[in-house]
N, C-alpha and C. Protein backbone atom coordinates (compact mmCIF):
# COMPACT_ATOMS: atom_id res chain seq x y z
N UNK A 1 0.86 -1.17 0.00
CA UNK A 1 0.00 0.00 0.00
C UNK A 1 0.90 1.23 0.00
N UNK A 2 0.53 1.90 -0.97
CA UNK A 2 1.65 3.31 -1.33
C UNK A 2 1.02 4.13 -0.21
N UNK A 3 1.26 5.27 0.51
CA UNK A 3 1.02 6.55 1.10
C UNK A 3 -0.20 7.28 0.08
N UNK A 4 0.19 7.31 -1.11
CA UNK A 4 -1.20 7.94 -1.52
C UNK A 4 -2.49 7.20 -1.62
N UNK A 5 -2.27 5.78 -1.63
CA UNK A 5 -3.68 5.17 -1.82
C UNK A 5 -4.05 4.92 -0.57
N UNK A 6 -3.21 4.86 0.62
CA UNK A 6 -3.29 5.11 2.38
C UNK A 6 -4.55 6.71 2.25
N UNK A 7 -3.59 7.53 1.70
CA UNK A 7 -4.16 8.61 1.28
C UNK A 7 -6.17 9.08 1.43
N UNK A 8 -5.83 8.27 -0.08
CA UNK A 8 -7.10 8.39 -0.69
C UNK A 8 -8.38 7.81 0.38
N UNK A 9 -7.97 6.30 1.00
CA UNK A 9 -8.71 5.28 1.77
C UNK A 9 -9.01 6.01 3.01
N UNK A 10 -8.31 6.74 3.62
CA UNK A 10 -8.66 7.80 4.82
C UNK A 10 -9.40 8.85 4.62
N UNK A 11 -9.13 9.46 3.40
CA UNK A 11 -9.94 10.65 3.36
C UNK A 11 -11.53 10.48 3.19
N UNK A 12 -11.71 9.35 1.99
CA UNK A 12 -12.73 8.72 2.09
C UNK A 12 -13.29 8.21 3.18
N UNK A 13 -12.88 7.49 4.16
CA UNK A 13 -13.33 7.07 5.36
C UNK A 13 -13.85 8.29 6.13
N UNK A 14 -12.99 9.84 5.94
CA UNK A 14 -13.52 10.62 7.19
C UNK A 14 -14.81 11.04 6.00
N UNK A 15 -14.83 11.25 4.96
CA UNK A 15 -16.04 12.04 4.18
C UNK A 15 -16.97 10.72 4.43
N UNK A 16 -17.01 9.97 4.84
CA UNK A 16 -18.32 9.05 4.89
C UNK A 16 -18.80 9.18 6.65
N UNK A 17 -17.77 9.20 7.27
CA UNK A 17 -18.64 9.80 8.83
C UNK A 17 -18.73 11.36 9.03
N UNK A 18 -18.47 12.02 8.01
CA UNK A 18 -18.39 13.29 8.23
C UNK A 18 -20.04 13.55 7.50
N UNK A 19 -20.42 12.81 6.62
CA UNK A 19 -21.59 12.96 6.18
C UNK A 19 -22.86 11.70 6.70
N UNK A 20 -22.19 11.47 7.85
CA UNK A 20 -23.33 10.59 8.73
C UNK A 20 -23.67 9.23 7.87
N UNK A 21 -22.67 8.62 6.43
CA UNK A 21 -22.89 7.72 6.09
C UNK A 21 -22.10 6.15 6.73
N UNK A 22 -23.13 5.97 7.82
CA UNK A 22 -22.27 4.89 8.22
C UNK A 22 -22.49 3.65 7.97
N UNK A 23 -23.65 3.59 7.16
CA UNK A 23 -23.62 2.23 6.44
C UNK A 23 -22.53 1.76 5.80
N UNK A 24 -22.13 2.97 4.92
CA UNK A 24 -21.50 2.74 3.69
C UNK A 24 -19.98 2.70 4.48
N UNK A 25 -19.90 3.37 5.72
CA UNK A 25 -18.52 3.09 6.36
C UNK A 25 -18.42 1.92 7.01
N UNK A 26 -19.49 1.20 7.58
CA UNK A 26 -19.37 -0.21 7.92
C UNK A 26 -18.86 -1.31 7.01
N UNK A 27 -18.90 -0.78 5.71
CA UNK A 27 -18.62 -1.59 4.63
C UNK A 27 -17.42 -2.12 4.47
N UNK A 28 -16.72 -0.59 4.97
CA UNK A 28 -15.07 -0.34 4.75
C UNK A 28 -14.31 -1.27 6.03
N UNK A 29 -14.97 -2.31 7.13
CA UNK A 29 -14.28 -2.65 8.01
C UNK A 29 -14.69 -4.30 7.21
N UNK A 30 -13.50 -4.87 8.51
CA UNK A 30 -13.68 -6.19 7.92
C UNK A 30 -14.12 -7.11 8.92
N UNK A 31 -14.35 -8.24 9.06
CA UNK A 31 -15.66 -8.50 10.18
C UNK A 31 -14.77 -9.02 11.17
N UNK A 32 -13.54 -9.32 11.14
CA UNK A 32 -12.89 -9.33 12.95
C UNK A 32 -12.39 -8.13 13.46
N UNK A 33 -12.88 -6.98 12.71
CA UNK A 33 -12.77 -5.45 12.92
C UNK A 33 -12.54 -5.31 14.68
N UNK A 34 -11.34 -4.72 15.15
CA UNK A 34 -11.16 -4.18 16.17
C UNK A 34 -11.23 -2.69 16.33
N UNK A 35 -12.32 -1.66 16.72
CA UNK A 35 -12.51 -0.98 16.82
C UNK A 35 -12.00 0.39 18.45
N UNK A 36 -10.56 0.42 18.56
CA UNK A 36 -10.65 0.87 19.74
C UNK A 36 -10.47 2.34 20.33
N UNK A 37 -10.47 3.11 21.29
CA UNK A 37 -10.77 4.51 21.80
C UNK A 37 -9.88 4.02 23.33
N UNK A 38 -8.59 3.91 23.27
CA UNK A 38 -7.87 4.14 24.79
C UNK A 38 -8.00 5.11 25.59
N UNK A 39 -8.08 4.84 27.29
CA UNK A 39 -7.99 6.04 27.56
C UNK A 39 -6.96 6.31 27.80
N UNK A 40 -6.71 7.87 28.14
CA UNK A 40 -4.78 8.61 27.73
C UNK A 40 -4.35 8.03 29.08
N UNK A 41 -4.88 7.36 30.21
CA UNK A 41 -3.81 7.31 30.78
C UNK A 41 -3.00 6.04 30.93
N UNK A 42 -3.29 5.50 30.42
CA UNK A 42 -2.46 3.87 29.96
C UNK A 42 -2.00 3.76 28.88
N UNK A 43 -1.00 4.98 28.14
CA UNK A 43 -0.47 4.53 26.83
C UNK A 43 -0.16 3.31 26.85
N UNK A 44 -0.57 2.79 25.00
CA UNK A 44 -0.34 1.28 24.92
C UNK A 44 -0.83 -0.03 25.51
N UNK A 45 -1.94 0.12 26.60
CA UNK A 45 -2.44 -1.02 27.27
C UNK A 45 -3.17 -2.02 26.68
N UNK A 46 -3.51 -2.93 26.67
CA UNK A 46 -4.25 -3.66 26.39
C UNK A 46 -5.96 -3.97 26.81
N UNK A 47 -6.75 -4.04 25.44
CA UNK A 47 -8.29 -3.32 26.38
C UNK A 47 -8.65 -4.57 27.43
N UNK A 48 -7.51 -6.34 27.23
CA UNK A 48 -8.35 -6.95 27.89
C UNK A 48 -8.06 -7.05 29.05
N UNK A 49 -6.73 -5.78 29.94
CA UNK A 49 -6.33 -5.79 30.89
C UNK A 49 -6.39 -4.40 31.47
N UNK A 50 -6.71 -3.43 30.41
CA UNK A 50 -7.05 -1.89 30.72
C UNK A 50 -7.87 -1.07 30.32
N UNK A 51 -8.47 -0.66 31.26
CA UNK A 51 -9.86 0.43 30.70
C UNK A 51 -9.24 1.27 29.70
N UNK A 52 -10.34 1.16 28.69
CA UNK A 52 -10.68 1.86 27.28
C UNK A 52 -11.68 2.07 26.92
N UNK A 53 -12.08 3.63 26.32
CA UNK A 53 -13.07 4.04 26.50
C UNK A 53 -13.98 3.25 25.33
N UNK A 54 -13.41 2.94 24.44
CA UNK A 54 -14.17 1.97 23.26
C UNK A 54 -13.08 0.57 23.25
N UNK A 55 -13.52 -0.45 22.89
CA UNK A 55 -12.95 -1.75 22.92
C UNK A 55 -13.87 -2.67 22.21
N UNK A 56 -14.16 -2.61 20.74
CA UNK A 56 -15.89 -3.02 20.08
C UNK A 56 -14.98 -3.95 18.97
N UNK A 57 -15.70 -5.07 18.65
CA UNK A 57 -15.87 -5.54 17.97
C UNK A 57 -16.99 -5.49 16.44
N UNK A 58 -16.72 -6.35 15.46
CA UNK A 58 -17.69 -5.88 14.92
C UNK A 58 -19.34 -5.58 14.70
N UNK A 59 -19.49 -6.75 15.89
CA UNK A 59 -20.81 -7.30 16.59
C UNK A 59 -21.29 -5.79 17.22
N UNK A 60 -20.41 -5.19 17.90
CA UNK A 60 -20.59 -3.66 18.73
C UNK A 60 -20.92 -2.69 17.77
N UNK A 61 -19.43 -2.59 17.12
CA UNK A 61 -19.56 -1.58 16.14
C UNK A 61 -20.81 -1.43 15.20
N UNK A 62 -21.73 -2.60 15.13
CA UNK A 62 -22.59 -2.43 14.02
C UNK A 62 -23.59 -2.10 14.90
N UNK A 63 -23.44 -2.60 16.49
CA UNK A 63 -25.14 -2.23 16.98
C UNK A 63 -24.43 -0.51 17.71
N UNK A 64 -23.65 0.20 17.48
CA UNK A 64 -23.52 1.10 17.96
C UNK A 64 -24.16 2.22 16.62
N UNK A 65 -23.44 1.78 15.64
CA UNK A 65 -24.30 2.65 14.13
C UNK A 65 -25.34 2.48 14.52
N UNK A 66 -26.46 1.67 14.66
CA UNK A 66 -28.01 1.00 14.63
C UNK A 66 -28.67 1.85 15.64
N UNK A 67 -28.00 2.20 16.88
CA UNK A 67 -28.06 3.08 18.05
C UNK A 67 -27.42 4.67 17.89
N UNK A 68 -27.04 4.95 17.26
CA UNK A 68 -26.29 6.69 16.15
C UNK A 68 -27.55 6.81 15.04
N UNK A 69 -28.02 5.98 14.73
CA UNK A 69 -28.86 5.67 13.53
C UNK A 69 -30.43 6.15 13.93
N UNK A 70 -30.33 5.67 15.21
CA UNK A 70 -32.09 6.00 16.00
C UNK A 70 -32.60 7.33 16.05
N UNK A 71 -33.53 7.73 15.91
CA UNK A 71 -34.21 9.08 16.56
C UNK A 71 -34.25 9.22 17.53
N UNK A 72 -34.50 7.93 18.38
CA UNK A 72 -34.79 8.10 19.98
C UNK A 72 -33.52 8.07 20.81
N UNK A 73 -32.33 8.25 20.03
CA UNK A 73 -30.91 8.11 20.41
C UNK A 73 -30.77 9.70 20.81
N UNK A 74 -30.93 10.21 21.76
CA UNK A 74 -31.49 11.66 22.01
C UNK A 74 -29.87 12.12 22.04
N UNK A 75 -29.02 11.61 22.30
CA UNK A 75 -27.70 12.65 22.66
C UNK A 75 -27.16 12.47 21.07
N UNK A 76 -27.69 11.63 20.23
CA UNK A 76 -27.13 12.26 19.00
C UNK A 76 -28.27 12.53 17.52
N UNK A 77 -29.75 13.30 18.49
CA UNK A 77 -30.46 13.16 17.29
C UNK A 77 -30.81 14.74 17.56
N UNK A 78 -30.60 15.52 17.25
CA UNK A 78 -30.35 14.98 15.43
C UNK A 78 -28.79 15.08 15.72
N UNK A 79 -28.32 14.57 14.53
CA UNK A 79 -26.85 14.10 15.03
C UNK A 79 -25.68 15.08 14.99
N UNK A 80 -24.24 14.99 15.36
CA UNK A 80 -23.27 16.11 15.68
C UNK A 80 -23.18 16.56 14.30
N UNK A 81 -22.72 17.73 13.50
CA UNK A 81 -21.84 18.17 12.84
C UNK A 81 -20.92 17.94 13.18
N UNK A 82 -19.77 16.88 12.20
CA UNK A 82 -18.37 16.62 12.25
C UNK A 82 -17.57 17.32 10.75
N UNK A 83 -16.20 17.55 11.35
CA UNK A 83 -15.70 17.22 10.14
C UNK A 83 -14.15 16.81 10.55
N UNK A 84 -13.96 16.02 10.12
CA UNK A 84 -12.21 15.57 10.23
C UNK A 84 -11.03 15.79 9.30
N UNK A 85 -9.80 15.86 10.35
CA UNK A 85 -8.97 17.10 9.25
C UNK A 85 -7.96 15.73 9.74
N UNK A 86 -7.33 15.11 8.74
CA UNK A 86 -6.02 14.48 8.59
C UNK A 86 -4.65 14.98 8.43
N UNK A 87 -3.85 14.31 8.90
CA UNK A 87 -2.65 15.10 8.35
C UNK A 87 -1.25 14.12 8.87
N UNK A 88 -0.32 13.94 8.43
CA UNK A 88 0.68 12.88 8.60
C UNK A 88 0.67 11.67 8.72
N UNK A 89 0.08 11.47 7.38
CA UNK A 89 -0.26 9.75 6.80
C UNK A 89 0.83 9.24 6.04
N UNK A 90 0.72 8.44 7.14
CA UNK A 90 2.12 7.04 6.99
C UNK A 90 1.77 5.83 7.12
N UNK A 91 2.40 5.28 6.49
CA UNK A 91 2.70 3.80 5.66
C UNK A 91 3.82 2.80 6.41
N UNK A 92 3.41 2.28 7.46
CA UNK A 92 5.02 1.68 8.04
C UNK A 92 5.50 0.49 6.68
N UNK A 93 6.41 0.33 6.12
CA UNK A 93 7.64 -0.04 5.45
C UNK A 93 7.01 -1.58 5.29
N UNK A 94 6.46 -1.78 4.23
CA UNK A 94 5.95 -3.58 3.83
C UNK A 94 4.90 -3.78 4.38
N UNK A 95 4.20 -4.80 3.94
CA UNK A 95 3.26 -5.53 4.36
C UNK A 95 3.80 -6.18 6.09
N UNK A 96 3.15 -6.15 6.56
CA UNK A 96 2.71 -7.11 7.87
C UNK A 96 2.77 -8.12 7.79
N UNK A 97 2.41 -8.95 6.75
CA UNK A 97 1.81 -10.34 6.64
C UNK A 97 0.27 -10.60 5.74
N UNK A 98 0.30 -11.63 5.71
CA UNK A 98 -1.14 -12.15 5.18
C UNK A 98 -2.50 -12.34 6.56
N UNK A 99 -3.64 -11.10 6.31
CA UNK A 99 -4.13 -11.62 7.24
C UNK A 99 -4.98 -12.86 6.49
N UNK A 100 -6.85 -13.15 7.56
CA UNK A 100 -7.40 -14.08 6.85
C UNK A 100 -7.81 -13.78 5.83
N UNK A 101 -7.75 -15.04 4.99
CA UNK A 101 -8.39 -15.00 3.67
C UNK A 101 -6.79 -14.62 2.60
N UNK A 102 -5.56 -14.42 3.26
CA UNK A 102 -4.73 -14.45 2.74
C UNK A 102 -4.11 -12.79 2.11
N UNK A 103 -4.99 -11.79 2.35
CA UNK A 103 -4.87 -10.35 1.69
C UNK A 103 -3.69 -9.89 2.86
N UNK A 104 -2.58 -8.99 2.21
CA UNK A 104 -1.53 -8.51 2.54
C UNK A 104 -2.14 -7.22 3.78
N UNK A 105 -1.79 -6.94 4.69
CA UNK A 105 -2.38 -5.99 6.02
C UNK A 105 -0.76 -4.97 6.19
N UNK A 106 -1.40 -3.68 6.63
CA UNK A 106 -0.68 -2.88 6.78
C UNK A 106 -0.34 -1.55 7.56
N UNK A 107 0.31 -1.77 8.27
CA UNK A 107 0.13 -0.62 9.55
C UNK A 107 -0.11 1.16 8.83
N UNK A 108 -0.82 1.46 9.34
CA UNK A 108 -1.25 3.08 8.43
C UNK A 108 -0.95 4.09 9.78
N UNK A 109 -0.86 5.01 9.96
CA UNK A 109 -1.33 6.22 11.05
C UNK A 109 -1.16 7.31 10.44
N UNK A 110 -2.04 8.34 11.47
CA UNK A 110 -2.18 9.91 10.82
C UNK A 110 -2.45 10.33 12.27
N UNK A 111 -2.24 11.34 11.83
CA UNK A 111 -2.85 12.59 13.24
C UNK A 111 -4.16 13.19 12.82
N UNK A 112 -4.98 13.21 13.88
CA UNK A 112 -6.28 13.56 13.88
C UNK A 112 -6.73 14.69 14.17
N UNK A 113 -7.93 15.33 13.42
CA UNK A 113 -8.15 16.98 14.61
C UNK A 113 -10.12 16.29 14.41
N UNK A 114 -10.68 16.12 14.73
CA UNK A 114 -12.04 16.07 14.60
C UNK A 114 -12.97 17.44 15.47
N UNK A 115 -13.45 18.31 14.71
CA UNK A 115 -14.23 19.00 15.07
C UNK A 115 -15.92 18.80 15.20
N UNK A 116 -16.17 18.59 16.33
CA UNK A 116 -17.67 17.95 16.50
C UNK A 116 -18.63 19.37 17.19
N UNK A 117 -20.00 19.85 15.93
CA UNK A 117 -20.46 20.93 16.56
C UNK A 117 -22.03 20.48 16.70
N UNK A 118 -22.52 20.40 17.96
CA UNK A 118 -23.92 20.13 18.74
C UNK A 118 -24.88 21.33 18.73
N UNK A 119 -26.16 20.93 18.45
CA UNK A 119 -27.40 21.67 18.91
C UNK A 119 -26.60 22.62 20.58
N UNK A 120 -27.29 23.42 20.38
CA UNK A 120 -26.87 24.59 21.18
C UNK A 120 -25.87 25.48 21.59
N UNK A 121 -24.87 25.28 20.33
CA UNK A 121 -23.67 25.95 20.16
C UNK A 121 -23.09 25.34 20.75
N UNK A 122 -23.05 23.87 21.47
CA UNK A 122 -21.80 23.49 21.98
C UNK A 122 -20.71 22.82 20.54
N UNK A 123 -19.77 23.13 20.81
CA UNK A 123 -18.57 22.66 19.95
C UNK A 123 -17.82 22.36 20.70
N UNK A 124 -16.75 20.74 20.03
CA UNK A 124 -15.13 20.64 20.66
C UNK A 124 -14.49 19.76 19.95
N UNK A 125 -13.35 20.39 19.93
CA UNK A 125 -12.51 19.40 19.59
C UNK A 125 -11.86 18.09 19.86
N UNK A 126 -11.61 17.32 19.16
CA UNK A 126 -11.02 15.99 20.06
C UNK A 126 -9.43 15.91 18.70
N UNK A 127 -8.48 15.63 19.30
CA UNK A 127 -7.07 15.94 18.75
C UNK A 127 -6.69 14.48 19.30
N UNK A 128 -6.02 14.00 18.20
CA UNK A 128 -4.67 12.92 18.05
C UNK A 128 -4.27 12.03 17.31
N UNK A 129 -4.53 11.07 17.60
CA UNK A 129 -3.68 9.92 16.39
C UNK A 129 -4.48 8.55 15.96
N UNK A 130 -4.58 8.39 14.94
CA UNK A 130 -5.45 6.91 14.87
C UNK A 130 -4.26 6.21 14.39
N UNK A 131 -4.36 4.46 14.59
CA UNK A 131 -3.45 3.81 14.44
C UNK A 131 -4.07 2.78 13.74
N UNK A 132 -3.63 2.35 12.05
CA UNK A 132 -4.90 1.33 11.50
C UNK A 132 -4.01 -0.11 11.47
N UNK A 133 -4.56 -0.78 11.32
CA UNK A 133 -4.42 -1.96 10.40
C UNK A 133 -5.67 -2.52 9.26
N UNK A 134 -4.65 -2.11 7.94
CA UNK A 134 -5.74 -2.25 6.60
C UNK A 134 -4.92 -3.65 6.11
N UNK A 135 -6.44 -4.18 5.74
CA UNK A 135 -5.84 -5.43 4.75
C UNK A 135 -6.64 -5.30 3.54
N UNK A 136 -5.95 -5.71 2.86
CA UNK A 136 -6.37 -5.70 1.39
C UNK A 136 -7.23 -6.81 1.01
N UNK A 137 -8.72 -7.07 0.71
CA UNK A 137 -9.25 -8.18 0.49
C UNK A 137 -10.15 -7.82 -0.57
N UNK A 138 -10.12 -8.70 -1.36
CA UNK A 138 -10.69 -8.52 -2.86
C UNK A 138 -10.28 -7.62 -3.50
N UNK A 139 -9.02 -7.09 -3.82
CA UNK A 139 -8.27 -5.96 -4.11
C UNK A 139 -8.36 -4.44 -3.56
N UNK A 140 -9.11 -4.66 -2.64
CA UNK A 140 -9.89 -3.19 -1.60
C UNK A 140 -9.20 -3.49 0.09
N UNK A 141 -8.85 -2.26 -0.04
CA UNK A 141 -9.06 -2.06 1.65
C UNK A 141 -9.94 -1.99 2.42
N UNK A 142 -9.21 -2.68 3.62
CA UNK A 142 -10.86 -2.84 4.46
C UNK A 142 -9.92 -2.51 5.92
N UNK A 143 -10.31 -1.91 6.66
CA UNK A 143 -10.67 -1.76 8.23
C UNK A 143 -10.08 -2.70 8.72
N UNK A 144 -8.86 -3.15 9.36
CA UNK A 144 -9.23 -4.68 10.41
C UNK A 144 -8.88 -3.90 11.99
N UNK A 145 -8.14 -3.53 11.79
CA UNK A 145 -7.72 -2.12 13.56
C UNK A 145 -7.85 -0.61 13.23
N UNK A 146 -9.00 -0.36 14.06
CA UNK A 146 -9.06 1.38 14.11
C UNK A 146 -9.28 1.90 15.30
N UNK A 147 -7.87 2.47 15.48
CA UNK A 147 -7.22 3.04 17.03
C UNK A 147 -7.07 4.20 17.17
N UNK A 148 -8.02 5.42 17.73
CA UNK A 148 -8.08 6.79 17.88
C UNK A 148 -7.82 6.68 19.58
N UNK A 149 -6.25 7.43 19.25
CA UNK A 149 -5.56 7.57 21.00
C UNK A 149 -5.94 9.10 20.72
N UNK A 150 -6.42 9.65 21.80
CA UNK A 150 -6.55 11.03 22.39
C UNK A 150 -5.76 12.02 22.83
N UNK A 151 -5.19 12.97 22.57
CA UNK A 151 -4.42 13.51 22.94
C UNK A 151 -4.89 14.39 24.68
N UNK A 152 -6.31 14.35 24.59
CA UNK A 152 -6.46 15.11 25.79
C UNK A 152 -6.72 14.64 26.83
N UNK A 153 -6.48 15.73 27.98
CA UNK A 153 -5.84 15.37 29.44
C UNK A 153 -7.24 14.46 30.10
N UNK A 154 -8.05 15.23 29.84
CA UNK A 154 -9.47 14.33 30.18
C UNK A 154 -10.29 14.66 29.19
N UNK A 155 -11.47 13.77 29.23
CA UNK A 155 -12.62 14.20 28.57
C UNK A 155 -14.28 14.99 28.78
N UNK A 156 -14.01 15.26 30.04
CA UNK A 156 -15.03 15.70 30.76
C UNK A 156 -15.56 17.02 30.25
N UNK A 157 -14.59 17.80 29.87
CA UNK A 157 -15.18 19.15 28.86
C UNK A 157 -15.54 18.94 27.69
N UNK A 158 -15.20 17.86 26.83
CA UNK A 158 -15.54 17.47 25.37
C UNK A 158 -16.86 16.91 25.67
N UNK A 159 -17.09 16.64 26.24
CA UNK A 159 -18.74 15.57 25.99
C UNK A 159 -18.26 13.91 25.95
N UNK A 160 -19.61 13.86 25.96
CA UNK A 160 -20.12 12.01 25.28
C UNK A 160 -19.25 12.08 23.85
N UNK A 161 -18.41 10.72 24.30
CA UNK A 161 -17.53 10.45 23.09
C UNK A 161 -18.63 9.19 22.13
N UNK A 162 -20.14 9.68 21.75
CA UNK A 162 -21.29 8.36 21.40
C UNK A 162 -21.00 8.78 19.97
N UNK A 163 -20.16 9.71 19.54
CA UNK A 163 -19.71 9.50 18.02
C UNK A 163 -18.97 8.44 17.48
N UNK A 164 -18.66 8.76 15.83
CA UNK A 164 -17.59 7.75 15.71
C UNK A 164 -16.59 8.40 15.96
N UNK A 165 -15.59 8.30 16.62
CA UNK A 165 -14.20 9.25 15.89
C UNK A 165 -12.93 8.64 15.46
């Protein structure tokens, strides 16, 4: 996977939750999809030995869209204005390996700025780094690790993290 087609596969990914299409972004994961949200104070932990604020599978991840998706989902209906700003997308050096099904996987990261703006003028930012693992299956990238570490000290002024980010 070159840096620009890393590129292209991210930007696309944020224009599909940036426009509340998360069907079409569920598409983009692959079904042993690890979906995770650490919290900052355990750089690097592991979710099955350290609290993390997301730790979803794909079983989660799909009933969490289904629940973003609701009307009666009151803290996100009608839902946030997002938009996500990328920037230092990298390609770590070769393939990984073959995951299942045999498609070549590949460590990706970027730095994150996501601007999320709510009914009643609340706005905030959430700042830092996602960490992927893409594998290539059926000549497409797909989702298999998506790791948004936080840069901030807490989250208690940002809100309910019930987005995607």
């Amino acid at each position: 996977m070159t840096r620009a087609e890393a590129e292209d596969f991210l930007y696309h990914e944020a224009a599909l939750l940036d426009a509340w299409k998360l069907d079409d972004w569920l598409a983009l994961l692959t079904e042993d999809v690890r979906y995770l949200v650490p919290s900052n104070d355990v750089q690097g932990g592991n979710p099955g030995e350290t609290l993390y604020l997301i730790a979803d599978d794909f079983a989660r991840v799909k009933g969490r869209v289904a629940r973003l998706k609701d009307p009666m989902a009151h803290v996100e209906f009608p839902h946030s204005r997002t938009r996500r700003m990328l920037t230092n997308i990298r390609v770590d050096p070769g393939p990984l390996g073959e995951g299942p099904g045999g498609g070549p996987e590949y460590n990706v990261h970027a730095n994150f700025t996501v601007h999320r703006f709510r009914r009643g003028g609340h706005a905030a930012q959430f700042v830092g780094r996602y960490n992927y693992r893409i594998r290539i299956v059926a000549g497409a990238p797909r989702i298999a690790v998506r790791e948004a570490v936080l840069d901030a000290e807490e989250l208690g002024n940002l809100g309910a993290v019930s987005f995607i980010l």
